[in-house]
PDB file of N, CA and C in Angstrom:
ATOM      1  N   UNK A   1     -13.910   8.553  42.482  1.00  0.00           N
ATOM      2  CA  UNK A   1     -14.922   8.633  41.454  1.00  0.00           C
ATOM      3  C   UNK A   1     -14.374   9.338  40.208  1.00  0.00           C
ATOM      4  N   UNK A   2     -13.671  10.305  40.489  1.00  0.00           N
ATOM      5  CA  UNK A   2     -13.392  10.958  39.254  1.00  0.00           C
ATOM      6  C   UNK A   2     -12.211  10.075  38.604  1.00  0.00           C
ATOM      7  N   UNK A   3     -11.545   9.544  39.535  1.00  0.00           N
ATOM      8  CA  UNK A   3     -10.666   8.266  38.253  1.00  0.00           C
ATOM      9  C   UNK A   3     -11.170   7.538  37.489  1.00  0.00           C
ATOM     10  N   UNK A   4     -12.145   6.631  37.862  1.00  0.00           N
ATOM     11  CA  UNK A   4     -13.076   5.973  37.245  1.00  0.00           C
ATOM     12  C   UNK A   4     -13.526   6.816  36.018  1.00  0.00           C
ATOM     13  N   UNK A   5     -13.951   8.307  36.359  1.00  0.00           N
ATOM     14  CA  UNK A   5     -14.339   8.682  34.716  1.00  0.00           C
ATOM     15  C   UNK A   5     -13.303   9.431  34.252  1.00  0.00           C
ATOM     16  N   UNK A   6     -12.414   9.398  34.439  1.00  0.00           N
ATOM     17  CA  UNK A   6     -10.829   9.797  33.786  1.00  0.00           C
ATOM     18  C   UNK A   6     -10.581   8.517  32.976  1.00  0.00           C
ATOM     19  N   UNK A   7     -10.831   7.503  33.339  1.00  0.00           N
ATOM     20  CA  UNK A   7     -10.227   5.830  32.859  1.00  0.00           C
ATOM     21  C   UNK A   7     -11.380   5.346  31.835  1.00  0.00           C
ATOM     22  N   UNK A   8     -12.517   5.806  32.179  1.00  0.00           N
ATOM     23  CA  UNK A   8     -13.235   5.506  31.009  1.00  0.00           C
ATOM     24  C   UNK A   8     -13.049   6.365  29.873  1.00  0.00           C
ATOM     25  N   UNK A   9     -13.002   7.830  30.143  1.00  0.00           N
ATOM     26  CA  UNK A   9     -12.595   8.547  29.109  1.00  0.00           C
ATOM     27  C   UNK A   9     -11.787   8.433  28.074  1.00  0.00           C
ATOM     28  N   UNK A  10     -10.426   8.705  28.890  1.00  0.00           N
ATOM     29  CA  UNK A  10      -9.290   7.231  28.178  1.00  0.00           C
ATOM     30  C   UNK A  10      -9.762   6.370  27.727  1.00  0.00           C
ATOM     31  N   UNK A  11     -10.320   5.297  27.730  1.00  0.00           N
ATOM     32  CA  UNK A  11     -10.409   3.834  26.838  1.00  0.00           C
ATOM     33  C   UNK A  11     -11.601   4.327  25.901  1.00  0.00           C
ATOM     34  N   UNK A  12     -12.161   5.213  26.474  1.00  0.00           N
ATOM     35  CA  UNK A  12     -13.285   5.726  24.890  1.00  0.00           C
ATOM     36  C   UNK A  12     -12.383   5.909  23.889  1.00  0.00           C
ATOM     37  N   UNK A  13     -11.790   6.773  24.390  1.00  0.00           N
ATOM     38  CA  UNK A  13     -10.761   7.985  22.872  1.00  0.00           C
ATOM     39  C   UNK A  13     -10.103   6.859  22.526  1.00  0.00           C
ATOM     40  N   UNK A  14      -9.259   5.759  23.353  1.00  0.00           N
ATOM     41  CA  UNK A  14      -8.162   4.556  22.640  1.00  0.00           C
ATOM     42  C   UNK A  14      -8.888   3.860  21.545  1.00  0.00           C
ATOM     43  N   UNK A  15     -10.369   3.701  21.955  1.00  0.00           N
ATOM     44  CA  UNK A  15     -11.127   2.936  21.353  1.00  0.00           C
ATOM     45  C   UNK A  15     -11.346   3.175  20.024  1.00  0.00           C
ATOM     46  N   UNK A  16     -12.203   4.428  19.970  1.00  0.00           N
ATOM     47  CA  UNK A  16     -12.384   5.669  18.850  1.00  0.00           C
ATOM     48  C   UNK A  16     -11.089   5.250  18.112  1.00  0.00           C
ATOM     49  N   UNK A  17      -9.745   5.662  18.340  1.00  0.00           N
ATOM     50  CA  UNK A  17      -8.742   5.873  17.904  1.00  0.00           C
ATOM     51  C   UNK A  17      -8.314   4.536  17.027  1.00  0.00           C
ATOM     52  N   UNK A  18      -8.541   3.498  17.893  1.00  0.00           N
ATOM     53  CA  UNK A  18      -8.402   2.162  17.005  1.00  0.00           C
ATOM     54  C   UNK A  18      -9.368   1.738  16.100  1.00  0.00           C
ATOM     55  N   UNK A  19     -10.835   2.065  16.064  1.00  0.00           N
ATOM     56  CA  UNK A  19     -11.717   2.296  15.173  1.00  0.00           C
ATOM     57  C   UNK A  19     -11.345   2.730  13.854  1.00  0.00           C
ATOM     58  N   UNK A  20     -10.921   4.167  14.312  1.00  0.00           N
ATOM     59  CA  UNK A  20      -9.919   4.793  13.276  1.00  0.00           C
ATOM     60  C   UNK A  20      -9.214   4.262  12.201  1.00  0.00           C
ATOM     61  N   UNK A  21      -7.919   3.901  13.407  1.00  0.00           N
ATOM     62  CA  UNK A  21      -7.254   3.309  12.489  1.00  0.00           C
ATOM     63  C   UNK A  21      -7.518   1.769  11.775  1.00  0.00           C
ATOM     64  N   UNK A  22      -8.683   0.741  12.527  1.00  0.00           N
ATOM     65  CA  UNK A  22      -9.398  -0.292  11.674  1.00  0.00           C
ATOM     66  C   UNK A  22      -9.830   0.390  10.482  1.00  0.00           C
ATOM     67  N   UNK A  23     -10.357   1.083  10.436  1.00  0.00           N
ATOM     68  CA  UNK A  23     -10.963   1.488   9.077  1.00  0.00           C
ATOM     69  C   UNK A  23      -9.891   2.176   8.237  1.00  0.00           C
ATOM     70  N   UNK A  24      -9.013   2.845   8.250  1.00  0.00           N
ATOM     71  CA  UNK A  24      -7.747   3.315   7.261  1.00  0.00           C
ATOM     72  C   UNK A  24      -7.335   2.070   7.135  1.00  0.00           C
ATOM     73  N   UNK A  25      -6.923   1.369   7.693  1.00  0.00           N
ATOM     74  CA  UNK A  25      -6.160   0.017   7.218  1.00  0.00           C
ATOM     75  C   UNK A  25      -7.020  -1.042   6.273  1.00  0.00           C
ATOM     76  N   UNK A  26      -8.167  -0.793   6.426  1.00  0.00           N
ATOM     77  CA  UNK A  26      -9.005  -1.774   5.767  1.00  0.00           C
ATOM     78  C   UNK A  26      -9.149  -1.065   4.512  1.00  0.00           C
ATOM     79  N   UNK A  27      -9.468   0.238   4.191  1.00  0.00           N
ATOM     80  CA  UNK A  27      -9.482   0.835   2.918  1.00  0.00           C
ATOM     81  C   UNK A  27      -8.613   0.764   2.421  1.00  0.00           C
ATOM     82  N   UNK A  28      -6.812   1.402   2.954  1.00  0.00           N
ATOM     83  CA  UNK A  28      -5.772   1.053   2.110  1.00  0.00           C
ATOM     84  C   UNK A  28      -5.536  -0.618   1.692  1.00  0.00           C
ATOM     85  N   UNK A  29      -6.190  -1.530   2.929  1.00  0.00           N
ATOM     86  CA  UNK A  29      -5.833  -2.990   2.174  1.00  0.00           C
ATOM     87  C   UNK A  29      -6.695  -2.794   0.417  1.00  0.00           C
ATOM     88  N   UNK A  30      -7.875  -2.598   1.295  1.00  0.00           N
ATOM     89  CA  UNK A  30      -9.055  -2.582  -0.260  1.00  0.00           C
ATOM     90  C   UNK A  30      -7.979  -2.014  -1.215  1.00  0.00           C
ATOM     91  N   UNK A  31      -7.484  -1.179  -1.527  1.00  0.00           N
ATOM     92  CA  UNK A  31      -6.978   0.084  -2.883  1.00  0.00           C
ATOM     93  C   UNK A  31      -6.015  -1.091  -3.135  1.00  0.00           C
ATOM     94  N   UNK A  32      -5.465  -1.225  -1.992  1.00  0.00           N
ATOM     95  CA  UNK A  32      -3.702  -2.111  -2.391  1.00  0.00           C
ATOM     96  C   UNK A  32      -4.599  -3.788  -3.436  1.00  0.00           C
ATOM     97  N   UNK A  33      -5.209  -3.616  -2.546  1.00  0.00           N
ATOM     98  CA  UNK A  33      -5.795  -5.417  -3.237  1.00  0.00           C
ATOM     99  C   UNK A  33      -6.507  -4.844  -4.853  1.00  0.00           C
ATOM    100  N   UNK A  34      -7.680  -3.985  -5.091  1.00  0.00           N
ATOM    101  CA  UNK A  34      -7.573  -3.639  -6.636  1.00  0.00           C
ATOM    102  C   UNK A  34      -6.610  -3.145  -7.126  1.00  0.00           C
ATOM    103  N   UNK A  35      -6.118  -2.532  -7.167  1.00  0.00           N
ATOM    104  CA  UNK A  35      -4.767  -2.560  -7.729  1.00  0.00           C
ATOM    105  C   UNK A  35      -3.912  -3.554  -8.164  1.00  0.00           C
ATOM    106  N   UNK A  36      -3.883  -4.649  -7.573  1.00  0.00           N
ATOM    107  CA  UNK A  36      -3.055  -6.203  -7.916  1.00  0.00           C
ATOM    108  C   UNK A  36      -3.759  -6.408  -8.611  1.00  0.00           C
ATOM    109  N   UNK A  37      -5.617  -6.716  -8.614  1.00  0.00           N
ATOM    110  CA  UNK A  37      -6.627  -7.000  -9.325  1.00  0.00           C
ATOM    111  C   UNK A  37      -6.305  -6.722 -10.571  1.00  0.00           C
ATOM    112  N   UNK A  38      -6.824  -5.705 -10.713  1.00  0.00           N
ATOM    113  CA  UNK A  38      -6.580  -4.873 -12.044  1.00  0.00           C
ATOM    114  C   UNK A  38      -5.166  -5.168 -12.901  1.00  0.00           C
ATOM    115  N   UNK A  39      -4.252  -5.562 -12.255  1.00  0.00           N
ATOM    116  CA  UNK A  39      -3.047  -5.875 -13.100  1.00  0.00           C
ATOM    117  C   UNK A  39      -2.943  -6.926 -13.219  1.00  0.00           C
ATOM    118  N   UNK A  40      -3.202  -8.334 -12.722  1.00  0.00           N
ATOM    119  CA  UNK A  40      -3.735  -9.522 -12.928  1.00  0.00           C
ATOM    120  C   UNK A  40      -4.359  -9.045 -13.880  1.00  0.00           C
ATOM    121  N   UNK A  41      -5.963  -8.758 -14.063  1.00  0.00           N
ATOM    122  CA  UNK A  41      -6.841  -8.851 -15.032  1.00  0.00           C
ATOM    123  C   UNK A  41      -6.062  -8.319 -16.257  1.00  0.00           C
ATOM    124  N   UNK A  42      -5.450  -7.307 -16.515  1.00  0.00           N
ATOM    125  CA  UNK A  42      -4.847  -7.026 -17.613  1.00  0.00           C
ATOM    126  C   UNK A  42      -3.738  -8.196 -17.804  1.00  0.00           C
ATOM    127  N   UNK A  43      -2.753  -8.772 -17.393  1.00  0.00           N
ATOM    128  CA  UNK A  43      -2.175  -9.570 -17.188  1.00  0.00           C
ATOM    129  C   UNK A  43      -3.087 -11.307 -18.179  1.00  0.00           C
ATOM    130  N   UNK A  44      -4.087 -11.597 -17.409  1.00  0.00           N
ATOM    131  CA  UNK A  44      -5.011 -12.156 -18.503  1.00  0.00           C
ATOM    132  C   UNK A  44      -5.257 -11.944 -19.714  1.00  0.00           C
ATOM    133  N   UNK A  45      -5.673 -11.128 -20.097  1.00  0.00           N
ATOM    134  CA  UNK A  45      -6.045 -10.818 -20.686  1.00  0.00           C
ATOM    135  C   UNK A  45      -4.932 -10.320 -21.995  1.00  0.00           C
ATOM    136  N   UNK A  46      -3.834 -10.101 -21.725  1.00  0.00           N
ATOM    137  CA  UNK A  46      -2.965 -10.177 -22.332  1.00  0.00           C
ATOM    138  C   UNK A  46      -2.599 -11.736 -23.060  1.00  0.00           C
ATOM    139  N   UNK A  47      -2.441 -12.603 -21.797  1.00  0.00           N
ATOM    140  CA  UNK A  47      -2.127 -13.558 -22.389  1.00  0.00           C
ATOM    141  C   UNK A  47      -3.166 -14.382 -23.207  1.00  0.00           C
ATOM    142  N   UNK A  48      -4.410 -14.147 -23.041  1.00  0.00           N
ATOM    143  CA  UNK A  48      -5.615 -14.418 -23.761  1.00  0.00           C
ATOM    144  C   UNK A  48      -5.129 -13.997 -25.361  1.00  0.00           C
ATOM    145  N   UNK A  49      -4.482 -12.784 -25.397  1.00  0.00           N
ATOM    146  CA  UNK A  49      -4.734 -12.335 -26.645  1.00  0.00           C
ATOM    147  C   UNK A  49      -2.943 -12.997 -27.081  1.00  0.00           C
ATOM    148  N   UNK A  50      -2.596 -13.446 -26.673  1.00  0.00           N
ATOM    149  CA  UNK A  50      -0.825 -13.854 -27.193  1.00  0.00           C
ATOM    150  C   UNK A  50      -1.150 -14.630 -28.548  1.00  0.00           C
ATOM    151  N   UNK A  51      -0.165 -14.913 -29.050  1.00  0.00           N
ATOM    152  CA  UNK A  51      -0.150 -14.768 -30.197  1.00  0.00           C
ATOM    153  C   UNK A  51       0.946 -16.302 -30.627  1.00  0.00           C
ATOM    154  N   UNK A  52       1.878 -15.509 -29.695  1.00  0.00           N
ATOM    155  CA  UNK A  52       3.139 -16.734 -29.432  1.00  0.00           C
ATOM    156  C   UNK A  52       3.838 -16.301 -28.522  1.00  0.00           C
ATOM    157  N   UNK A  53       5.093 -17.479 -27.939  1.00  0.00           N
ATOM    158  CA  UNK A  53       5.835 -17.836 -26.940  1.00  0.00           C
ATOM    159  C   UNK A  53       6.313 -15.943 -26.643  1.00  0.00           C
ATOM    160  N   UNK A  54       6.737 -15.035 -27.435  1.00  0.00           N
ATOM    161  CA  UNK A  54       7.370 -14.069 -27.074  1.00  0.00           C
ATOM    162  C   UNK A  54       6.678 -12.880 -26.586  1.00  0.00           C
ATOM    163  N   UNK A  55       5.222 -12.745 -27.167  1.00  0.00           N
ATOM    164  CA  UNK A  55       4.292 -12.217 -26.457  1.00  0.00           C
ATOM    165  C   UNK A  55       3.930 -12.752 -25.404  1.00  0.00           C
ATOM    166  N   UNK A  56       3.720 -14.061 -25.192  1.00  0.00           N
ATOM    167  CA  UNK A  56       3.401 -14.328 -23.618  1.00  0.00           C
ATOM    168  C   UNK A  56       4.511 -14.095 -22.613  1.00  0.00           C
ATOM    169  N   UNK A  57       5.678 -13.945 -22.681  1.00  0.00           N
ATOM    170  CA  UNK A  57       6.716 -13.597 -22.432  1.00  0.00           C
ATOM    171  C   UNK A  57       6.673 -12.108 -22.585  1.00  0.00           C
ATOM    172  N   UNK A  58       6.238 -11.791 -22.850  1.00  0.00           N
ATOM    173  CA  UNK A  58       6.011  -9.866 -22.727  1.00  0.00           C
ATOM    174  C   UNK A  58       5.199  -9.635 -21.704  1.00  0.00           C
ATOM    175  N   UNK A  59       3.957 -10.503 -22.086  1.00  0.00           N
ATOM    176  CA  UNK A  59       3.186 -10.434 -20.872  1.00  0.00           C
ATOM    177  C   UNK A  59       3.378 -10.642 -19.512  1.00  0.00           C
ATOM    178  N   UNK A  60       4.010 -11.636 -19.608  1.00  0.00           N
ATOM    179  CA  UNK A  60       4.687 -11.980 -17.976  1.00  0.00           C
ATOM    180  C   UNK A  60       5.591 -10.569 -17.732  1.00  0.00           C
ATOM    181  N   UNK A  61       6.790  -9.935 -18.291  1.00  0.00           N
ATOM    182  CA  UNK A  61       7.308  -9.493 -17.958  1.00  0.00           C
ATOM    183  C   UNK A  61       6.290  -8.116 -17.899  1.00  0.00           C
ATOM    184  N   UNK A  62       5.710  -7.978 -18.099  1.00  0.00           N
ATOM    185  CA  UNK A  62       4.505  -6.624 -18.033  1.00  0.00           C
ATOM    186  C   UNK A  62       4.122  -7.157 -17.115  1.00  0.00           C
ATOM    187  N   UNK A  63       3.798  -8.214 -16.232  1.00  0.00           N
ATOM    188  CA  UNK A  63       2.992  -8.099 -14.999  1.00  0.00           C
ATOM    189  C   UNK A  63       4.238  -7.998 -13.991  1.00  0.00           C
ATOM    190  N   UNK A  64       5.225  -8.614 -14.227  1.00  0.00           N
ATOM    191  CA  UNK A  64       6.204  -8.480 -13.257  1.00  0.00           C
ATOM    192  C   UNK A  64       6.353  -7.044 -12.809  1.00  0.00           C
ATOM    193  N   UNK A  65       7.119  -6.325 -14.129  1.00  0.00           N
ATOM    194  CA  UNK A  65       7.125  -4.841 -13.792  1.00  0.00           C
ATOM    195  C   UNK A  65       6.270  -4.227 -13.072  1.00  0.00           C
ATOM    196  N   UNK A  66       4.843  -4.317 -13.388  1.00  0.00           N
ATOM    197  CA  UNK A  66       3.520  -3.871 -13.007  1.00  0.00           C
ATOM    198  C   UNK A  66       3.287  -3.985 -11.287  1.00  0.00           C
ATOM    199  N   UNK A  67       3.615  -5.711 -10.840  1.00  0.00           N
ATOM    200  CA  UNK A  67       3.576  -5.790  -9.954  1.00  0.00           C
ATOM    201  C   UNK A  67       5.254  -5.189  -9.005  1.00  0.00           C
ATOM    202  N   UNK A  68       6.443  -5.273  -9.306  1.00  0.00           N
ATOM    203  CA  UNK A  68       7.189  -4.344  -8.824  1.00  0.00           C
ATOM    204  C   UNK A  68       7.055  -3.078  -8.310  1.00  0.00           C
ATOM    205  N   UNK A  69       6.507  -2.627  -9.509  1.00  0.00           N
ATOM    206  CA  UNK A  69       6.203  -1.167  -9.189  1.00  0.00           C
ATOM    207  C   UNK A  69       4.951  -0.413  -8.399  1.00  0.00           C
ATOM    208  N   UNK A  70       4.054  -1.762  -8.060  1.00  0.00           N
ATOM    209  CA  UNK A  70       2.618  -1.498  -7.004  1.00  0.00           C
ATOM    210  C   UNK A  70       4.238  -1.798  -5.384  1.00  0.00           C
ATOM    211  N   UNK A  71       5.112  -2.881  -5.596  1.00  0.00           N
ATOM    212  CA  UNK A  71       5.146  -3.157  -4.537  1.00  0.00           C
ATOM    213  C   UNK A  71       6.670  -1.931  -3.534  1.00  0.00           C
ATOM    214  N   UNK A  72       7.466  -1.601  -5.188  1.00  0.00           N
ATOM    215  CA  UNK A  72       8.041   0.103  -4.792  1.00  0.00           C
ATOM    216  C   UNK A  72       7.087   1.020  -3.710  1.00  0.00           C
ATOM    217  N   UNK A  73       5.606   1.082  -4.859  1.00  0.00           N
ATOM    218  CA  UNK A  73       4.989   1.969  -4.187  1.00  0.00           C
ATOM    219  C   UNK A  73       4.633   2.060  -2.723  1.00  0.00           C
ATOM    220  N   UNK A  74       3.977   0.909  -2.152  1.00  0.00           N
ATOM    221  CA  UNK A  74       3.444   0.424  -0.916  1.00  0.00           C
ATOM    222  C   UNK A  74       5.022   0.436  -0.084  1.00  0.00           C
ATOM    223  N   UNK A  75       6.304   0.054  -0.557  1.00  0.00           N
ATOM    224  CA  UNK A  75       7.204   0.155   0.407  1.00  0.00           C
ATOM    225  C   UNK A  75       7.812   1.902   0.862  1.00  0.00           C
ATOM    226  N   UNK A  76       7.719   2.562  -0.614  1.00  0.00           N
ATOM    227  CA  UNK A  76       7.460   3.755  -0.339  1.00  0.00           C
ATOM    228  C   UNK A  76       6.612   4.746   0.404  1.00  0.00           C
ATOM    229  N   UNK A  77       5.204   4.332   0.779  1.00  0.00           N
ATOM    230  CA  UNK A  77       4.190   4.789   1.016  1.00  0.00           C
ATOM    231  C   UNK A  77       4.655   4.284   3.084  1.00  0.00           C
ATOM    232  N   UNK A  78       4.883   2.926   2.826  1.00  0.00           N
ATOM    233  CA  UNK A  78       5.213   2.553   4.452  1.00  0.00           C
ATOM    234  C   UNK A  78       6.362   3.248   5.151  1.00  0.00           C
ATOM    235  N   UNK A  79       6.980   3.303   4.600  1.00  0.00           N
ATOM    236  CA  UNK A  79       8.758   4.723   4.729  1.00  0.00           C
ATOM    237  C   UNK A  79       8.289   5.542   5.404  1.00  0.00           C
ATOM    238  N   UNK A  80       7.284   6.595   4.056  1.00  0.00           N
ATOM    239  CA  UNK A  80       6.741   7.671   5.097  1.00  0.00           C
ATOM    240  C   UNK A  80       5.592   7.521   6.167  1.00  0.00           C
ATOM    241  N   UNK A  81       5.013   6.828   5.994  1.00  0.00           N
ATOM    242  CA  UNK A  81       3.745   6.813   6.943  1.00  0.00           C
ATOM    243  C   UNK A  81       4.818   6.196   8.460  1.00  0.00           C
ATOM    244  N   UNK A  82       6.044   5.237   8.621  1.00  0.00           N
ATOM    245  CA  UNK A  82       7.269   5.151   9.452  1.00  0.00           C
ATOM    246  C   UNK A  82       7.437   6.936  10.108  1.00  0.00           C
ATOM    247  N   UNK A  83       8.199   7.528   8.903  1.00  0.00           N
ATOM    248  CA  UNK A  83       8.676   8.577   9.155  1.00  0.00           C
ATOM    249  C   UNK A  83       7.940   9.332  10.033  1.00  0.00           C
ATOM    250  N   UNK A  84       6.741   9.936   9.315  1.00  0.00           N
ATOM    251  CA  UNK A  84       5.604  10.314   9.694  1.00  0.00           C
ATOM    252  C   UNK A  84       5.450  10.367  11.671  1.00  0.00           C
ATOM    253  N   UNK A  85       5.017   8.589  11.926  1.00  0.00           N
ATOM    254  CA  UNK A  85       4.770   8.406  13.073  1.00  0.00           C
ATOM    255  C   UNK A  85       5.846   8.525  14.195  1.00  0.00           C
ATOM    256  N   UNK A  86       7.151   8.256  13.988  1.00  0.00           N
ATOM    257  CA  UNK A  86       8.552   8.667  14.631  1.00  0.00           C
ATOM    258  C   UNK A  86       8.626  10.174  14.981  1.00  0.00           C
ATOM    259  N   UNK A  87       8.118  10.812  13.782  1.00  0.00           N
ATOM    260  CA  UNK A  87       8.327  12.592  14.238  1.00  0.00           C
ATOM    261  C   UNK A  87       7.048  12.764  15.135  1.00  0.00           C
ATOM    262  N   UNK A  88       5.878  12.252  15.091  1.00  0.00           N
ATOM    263  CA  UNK A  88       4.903  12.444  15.657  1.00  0.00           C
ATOM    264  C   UNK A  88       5.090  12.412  17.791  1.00  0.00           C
ATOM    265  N   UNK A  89       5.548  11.013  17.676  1.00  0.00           N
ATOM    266  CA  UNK A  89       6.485  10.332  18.580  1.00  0.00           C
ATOM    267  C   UNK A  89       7.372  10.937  19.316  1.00  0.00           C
ATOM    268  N   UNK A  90       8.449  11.524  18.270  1.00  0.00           N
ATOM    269  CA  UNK A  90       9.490  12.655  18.919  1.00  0.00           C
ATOM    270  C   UNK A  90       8.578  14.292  19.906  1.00  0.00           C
ATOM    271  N   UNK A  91       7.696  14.510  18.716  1.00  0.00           N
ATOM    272  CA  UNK A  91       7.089  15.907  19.194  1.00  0.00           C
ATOM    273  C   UNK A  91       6.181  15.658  20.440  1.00  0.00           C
ATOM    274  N   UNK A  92       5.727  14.325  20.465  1.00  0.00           N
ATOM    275  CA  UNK A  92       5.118  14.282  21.605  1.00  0.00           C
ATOM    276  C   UNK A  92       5.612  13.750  22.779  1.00  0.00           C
ATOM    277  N   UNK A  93       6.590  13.061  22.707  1.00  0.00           N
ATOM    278  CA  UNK A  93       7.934  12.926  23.895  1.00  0.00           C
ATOM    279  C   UNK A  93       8.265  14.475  24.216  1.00  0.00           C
ATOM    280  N   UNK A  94       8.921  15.429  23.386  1.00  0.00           N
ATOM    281  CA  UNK A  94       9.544  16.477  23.483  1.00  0.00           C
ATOM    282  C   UNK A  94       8.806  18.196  24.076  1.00  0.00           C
ATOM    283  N   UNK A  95       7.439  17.412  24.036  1.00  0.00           N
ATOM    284  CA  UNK A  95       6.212  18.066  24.917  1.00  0.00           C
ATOM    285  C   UNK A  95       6.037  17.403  26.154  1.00  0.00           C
ATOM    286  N   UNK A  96       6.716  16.308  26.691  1.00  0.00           N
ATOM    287  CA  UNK A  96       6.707  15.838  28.033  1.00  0.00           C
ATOM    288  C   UNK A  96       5.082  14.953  27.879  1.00  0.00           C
ATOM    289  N   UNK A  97       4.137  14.217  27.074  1.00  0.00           N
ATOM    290  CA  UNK A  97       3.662  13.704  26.978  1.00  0.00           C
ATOM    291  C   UNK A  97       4.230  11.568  26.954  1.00  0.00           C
ATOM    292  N   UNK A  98       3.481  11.175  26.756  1.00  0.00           N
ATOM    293  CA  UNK A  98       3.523   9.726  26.891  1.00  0.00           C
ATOM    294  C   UNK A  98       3.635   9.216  25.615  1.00  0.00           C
TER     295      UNK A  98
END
């Protein structure tokens, strides 16, 4: 009997835990996705306002950069949140845990 509520206990907290992390992942998608938004829309709106061939050509290269540098960020941001979970990993191996 008491395994049975040892095993449910367990799959509560796994559960909880993946809850968790459903919802962090869905907010950082949300931020990551306005963010593209928003530089698209400026991106438009740029070229709305062009003038000629070399401004629209500015513009492109302003979204390129723009979008480079969202996608630096997010590879940066995945590095550590990597890092992060490896040391987590280590400390809890190195406590004789699972």
């Amino acid at each position: 009997m008491k395994f049975v509520f040892i095993a449910l206990a367990l799959a509560t907290s796994a559960f909880a835990q993946d809850q968790q992390n459903l919802e962090a992942a869905k907010a950082r998608t949300a931020q990551h996705l306005e963010a593209r938004i928003s530089n698209l829309q400026s991106a438009k709106s740029c070229v709305s306002s062009a003038s000629s061939r070399e401004a629209l050509k500015g513009c492109q290269e302003k979204l390129k950069s723009d979008m480079q540098s969202l996608r630096e960020k997010y590879k940066a941001e995945r590095a550590a949140n990597k890092q992060s979970k490896q040391s987590e990993r280590a400390a809890k191996k190195a406590k004789g845990g699972n």
